[in-house]
Structure formats: C-alpha cells, structure tokens
Protein backbone atom coordinates (compact mmCIF):
# COMPACT_ATOMS: atom_id res chain seq x y z
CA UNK A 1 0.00 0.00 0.00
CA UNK A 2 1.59 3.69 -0.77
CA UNK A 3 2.54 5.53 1.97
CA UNK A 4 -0.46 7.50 3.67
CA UNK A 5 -0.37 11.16 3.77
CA UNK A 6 0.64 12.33 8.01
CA UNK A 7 -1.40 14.75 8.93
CA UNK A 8 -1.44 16.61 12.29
CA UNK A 9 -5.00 18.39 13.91
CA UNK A 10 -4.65 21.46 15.66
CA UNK A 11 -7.99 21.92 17.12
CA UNK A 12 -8.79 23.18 20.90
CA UNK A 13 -11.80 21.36 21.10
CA UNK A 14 -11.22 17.84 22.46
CA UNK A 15 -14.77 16.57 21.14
CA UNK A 16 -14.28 18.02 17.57
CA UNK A 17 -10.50 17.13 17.54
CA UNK A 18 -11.08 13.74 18.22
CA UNK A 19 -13.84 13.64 15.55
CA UNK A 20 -11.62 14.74 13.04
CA UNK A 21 -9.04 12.60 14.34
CA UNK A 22 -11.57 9.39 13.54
CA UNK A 23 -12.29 11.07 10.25
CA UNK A 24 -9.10 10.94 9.39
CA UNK A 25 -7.89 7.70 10.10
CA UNK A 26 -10.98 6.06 8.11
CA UNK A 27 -9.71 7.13 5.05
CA UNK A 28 -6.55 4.27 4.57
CA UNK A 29 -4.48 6.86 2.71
CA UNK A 30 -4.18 9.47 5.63
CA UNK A 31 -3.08 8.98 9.00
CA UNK A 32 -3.10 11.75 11.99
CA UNK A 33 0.51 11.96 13.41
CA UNK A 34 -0.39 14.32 16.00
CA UNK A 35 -3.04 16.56 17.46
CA UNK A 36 -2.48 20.15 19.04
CA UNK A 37 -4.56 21.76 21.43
CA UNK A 38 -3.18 25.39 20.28
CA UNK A 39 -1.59 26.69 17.44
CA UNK A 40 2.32 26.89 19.26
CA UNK A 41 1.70 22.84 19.84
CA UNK A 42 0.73 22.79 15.93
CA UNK A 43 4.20 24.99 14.75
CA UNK A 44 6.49 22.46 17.34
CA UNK A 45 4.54 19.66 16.15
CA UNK A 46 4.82 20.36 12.61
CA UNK A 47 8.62 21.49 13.29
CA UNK A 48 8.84 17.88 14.39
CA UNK A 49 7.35 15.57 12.06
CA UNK A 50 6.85 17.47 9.18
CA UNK A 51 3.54 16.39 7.94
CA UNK A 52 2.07 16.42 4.86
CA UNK A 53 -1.11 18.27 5.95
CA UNK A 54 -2.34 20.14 8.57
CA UNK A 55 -5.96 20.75 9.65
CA UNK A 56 -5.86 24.11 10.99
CA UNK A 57 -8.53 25.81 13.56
CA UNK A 58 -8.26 29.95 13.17
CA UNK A 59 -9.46 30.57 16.99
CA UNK A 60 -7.31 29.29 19.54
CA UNK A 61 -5.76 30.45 22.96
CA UNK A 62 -2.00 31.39 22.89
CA UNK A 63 -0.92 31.24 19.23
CA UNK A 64 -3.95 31.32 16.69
CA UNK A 65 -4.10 29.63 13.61
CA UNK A 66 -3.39 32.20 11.54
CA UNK A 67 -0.20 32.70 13.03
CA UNK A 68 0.47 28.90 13.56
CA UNK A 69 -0.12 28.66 9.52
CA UNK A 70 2.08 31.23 8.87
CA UNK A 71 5.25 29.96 10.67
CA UNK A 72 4.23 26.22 9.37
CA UNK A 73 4.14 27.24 6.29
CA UNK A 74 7.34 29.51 6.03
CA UNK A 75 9.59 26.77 7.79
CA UNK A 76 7.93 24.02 5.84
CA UNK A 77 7.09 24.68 2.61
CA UNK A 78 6.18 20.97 1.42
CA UNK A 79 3.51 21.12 4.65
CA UNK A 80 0.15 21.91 3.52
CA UNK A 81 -2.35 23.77 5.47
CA UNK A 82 -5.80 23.56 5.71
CA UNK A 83 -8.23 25.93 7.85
CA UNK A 84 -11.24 24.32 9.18
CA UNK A 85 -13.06 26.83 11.31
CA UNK A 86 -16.28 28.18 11.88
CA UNK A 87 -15.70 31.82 10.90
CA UNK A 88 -16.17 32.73 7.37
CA UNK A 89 -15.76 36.20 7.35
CA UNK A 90 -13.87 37.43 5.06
CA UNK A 91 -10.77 39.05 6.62
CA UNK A 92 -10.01 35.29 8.03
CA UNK A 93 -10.26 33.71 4.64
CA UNK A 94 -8.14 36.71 3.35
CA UNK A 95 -5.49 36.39 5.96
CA UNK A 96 -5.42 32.73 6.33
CA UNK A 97 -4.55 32.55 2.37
CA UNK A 98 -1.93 35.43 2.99
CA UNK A 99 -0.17 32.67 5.38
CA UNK A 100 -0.11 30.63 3.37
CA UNK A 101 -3.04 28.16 3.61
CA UNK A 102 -3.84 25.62 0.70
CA UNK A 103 -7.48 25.54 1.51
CA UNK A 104 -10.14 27.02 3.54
CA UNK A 105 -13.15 24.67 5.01
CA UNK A 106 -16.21 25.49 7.37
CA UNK A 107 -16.32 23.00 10.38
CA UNK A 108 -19.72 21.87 8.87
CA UNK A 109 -18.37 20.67 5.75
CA UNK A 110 -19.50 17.22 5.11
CA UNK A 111 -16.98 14.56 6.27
CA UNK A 112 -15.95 13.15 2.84
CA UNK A 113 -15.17 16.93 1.70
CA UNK A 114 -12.84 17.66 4.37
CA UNK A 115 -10.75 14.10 3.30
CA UNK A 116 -10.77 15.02 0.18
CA UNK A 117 -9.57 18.50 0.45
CA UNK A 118 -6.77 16.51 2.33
CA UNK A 119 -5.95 14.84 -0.68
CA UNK A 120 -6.59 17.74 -3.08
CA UNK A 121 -4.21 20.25 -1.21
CA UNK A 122 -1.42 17.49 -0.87
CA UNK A 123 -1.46 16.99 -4.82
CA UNK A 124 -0.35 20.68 -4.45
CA UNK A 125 -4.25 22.07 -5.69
CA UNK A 126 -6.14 24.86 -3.44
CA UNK A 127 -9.43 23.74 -1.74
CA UNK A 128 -11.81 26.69 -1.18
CA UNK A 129 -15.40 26.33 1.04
CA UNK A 130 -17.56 27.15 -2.48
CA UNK A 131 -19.71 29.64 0.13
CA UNK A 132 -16.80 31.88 1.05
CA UNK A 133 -15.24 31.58 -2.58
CA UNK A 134 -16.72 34.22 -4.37
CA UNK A 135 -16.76 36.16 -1.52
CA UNK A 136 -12.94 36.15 -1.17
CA UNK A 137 -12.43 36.85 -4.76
CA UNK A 138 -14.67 39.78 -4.83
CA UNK A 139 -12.69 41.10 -2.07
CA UNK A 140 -9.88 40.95 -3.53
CA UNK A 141 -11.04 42.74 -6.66
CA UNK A 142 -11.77 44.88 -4.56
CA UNK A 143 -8.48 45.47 -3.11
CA UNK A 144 -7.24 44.68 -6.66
CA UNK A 145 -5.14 48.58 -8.11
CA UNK A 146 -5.06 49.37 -11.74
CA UNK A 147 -1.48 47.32 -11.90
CA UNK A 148 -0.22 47.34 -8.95
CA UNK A 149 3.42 46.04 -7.02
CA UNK A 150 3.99 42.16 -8.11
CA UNK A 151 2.26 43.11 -11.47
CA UNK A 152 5.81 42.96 -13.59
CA UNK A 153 6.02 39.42 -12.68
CA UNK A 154 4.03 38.38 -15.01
CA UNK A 155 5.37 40.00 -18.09
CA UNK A 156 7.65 36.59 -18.82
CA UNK A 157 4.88 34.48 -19.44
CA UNK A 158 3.88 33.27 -22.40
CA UNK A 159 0.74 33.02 -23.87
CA UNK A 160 -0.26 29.47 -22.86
CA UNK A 161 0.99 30.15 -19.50
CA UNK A 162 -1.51 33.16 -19.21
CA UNK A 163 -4.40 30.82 -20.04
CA UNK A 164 -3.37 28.66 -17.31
CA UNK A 165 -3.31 31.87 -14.92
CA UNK A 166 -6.84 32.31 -16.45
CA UNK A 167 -8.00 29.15 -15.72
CA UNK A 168 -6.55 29.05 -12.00
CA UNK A 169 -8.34 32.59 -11.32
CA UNK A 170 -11.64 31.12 -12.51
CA UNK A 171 -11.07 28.20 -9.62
CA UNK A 172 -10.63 25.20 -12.18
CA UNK A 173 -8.47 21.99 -10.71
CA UNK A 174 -6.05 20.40 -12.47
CA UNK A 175 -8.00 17.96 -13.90
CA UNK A 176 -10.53 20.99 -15.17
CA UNK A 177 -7.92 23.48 -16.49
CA UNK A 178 -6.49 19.53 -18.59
CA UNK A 179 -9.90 19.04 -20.13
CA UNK A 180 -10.21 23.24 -20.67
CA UNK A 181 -7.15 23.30 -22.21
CA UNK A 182 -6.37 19.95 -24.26
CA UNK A 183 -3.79 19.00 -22.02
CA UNK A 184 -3.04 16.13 -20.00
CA UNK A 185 -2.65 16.41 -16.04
CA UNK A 186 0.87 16.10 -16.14
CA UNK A 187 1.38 18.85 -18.29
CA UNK A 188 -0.85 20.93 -16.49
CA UNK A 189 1.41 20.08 -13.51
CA UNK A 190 4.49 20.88 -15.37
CA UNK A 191 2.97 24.20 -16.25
CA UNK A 192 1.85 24.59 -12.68
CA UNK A 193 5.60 24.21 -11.55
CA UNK A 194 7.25 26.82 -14.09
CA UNK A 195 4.46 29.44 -13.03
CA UNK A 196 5.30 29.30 -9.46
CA UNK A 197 8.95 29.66 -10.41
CA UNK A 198 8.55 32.04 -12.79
CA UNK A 199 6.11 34.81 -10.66
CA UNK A 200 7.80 33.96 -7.51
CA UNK A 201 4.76 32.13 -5.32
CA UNK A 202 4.86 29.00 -3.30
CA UNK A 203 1.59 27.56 -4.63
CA UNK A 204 -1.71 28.06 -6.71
CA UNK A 205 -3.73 30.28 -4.40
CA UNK A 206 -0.81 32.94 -3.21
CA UNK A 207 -0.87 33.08 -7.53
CA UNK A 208 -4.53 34.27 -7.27
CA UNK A 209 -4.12 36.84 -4.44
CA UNK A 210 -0.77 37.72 -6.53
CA UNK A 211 -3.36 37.95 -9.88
CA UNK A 212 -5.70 40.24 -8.16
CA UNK A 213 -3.46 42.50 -5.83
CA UNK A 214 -1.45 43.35 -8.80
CA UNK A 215 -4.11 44.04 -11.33
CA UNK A 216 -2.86 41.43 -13.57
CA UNK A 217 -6.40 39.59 -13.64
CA UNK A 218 -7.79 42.95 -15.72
CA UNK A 219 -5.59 41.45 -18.40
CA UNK A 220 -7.22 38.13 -18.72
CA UNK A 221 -10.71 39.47 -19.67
C-alpha cells in the first residue's frame, strides 16, 4: 500500500478534535501523526514531524491559527495547510490565504469533503469552502489597483501560460484546467511548476491573491 499522507490536527476542542481525528484515520491513505490543542503545539509539532497536511482551527488560545499557519508554512514549505473553522468572514479567509493556507473549510463541511480536500491540497491544488469563494475573490477585486506592485512578474509568461493563470483565477483543478485546455494532467502540472517559479509564489492560491493584488487579472478578460 503507498505511503499514507501524516497529517497533524490542531484543534482546541477535544470533542471536535477527536472527531476529526476518527475522520481521518478512516480514510486508509491518511493517518493523523499528531493533534495540538493550540496553534504553538501545531508549529512544534509540525517542526517535528513534518507532515504532509495540517488541519488548521483559526481561533485558539495562545498562538492562533493564523499565526500557527504562517510559521508552518514559512519553515515548511512541502507542509500543507488547511483551515477548518467556523468563521467565514472574510478578513479570516483573506489572511489565512496570505499565510499561506492551501485551503479554507467550514467546520460543517460534510466529512468526505474535508478528506478530500486533504488529498486535493497534498497533490499541491487549493481547496476553497464554495460559500466563502466568491466572496474572497470579490474582495480581492476589490483590493485589486489598476497594476499594482507584483504586477511585472508576469510579463515573462507566455501566452499558454496566461491561459493557465486564467483558468486558475476562474477556480478550475487540475483535472478541469487539462480538459479546458487539451492537455493532460501532467502537463498541467508541469505548467503549474514553471508558473510558481517564474512569478515567484509557493503555490496556486498565493498566484490568485498575486493575480488580483497586482491588477494582472484585468488582463485576462
């Protein structure tokens, strides 16, 4: 059997935690390493084991989860993150991306979504609540200048490579933006890969934020 994917739960609620904690281990390709009660247990036990995932909480005493997913994510860049709270407003969905978060999930998101956003962020795609999604990206067209600092990174890219941006602005996965675009998933991987290189982000959704803060989205329509 391959490997399953380690994931640690940071989660102060002993009930939920050891829901998720059960949720987790059902699936036979995960398996929960660790649990934290806070989000400085999360950061030493992510500094420790270096998981492939971790299912983040947002409120917690001592270090919060925004905080937590910041310093995971900084020391640990092949950690994903995942936020499972119950506040969707939007300044937390902002700022939990701006850490660096691969996903964003409301606590009642059915079971089977949360394991597969497990799976889906560790393939290295973003996982997005659909309910806060076009909330987020309105904000940040909001936010979004006429062409604004970061915008110059994307002057390199070629014209395929701008219909991938396209397609990862509009939300598509991998396996969408392949069938969009005629392409198989590897290549759409490959692409993936030279993007982040090329505009300087760690994965897919820092390239949105990037897309909109700059102004560069205006360009794709």
């Amino acid at each position: 059997m391959p490997d399953r994917v380690s994931v640690i739960i940071a989660e102060d609620d002993d009930l939920l935690r050891a829901s998720l904690r059960e949720l987790v281990d059902s699936d036979p390709g995960l398996l929960t390493v660790a649990e934290a009660r806070d989000g400085g247990e999360a950061v030493a036990a992510a500094d420790r084991l270096r998981p492939g995932v971790v299912l983040m909480d947002i409120r917690m005493p001592g270090t919060d989860g925004l905080a937590a997913t910041a310093a995971i994510c900084a020391r640990h860049p092949a950690t994903r993150v995942v936020v499972l709270t119950t506040f969707d407003l939007d300044e937390y969905v902002y700022e939990a991306l701006r850490a660096g978060a691969a996903g964003f999930l409301l606590k009642n998101t059915p079971p089977a979504q949360i394991v597969r956003a497990i799976h889906v962020v560790h393939e290295g795609d973003a996982m997005l609540a659909p309910e806060v999604t076009r909330r987020m990206i309105a904000g940040l067209a909001e936010r979004r200048p006429a062409r604004g600092t970061g915008a110059a990174r994307f002057d390199a890219l070629t014209e395929r490579e701008r219909d991938v941006v396209a397609a990862i602005v509009r939300g598509l996965s991998n396996e969408e933006i392949a069938a969009a675009l005629f392409l198989s998933r590897a290549t759409v991987k490959t692409y993936l890969s030279r993007l982040f290189v090329k505009v300087g982000v760690r994965d897919r959704t820092q390239l949105v934020i990037l897309a909109y803060e700059s102004g560069f989205v205006e360009s794709l329509r």
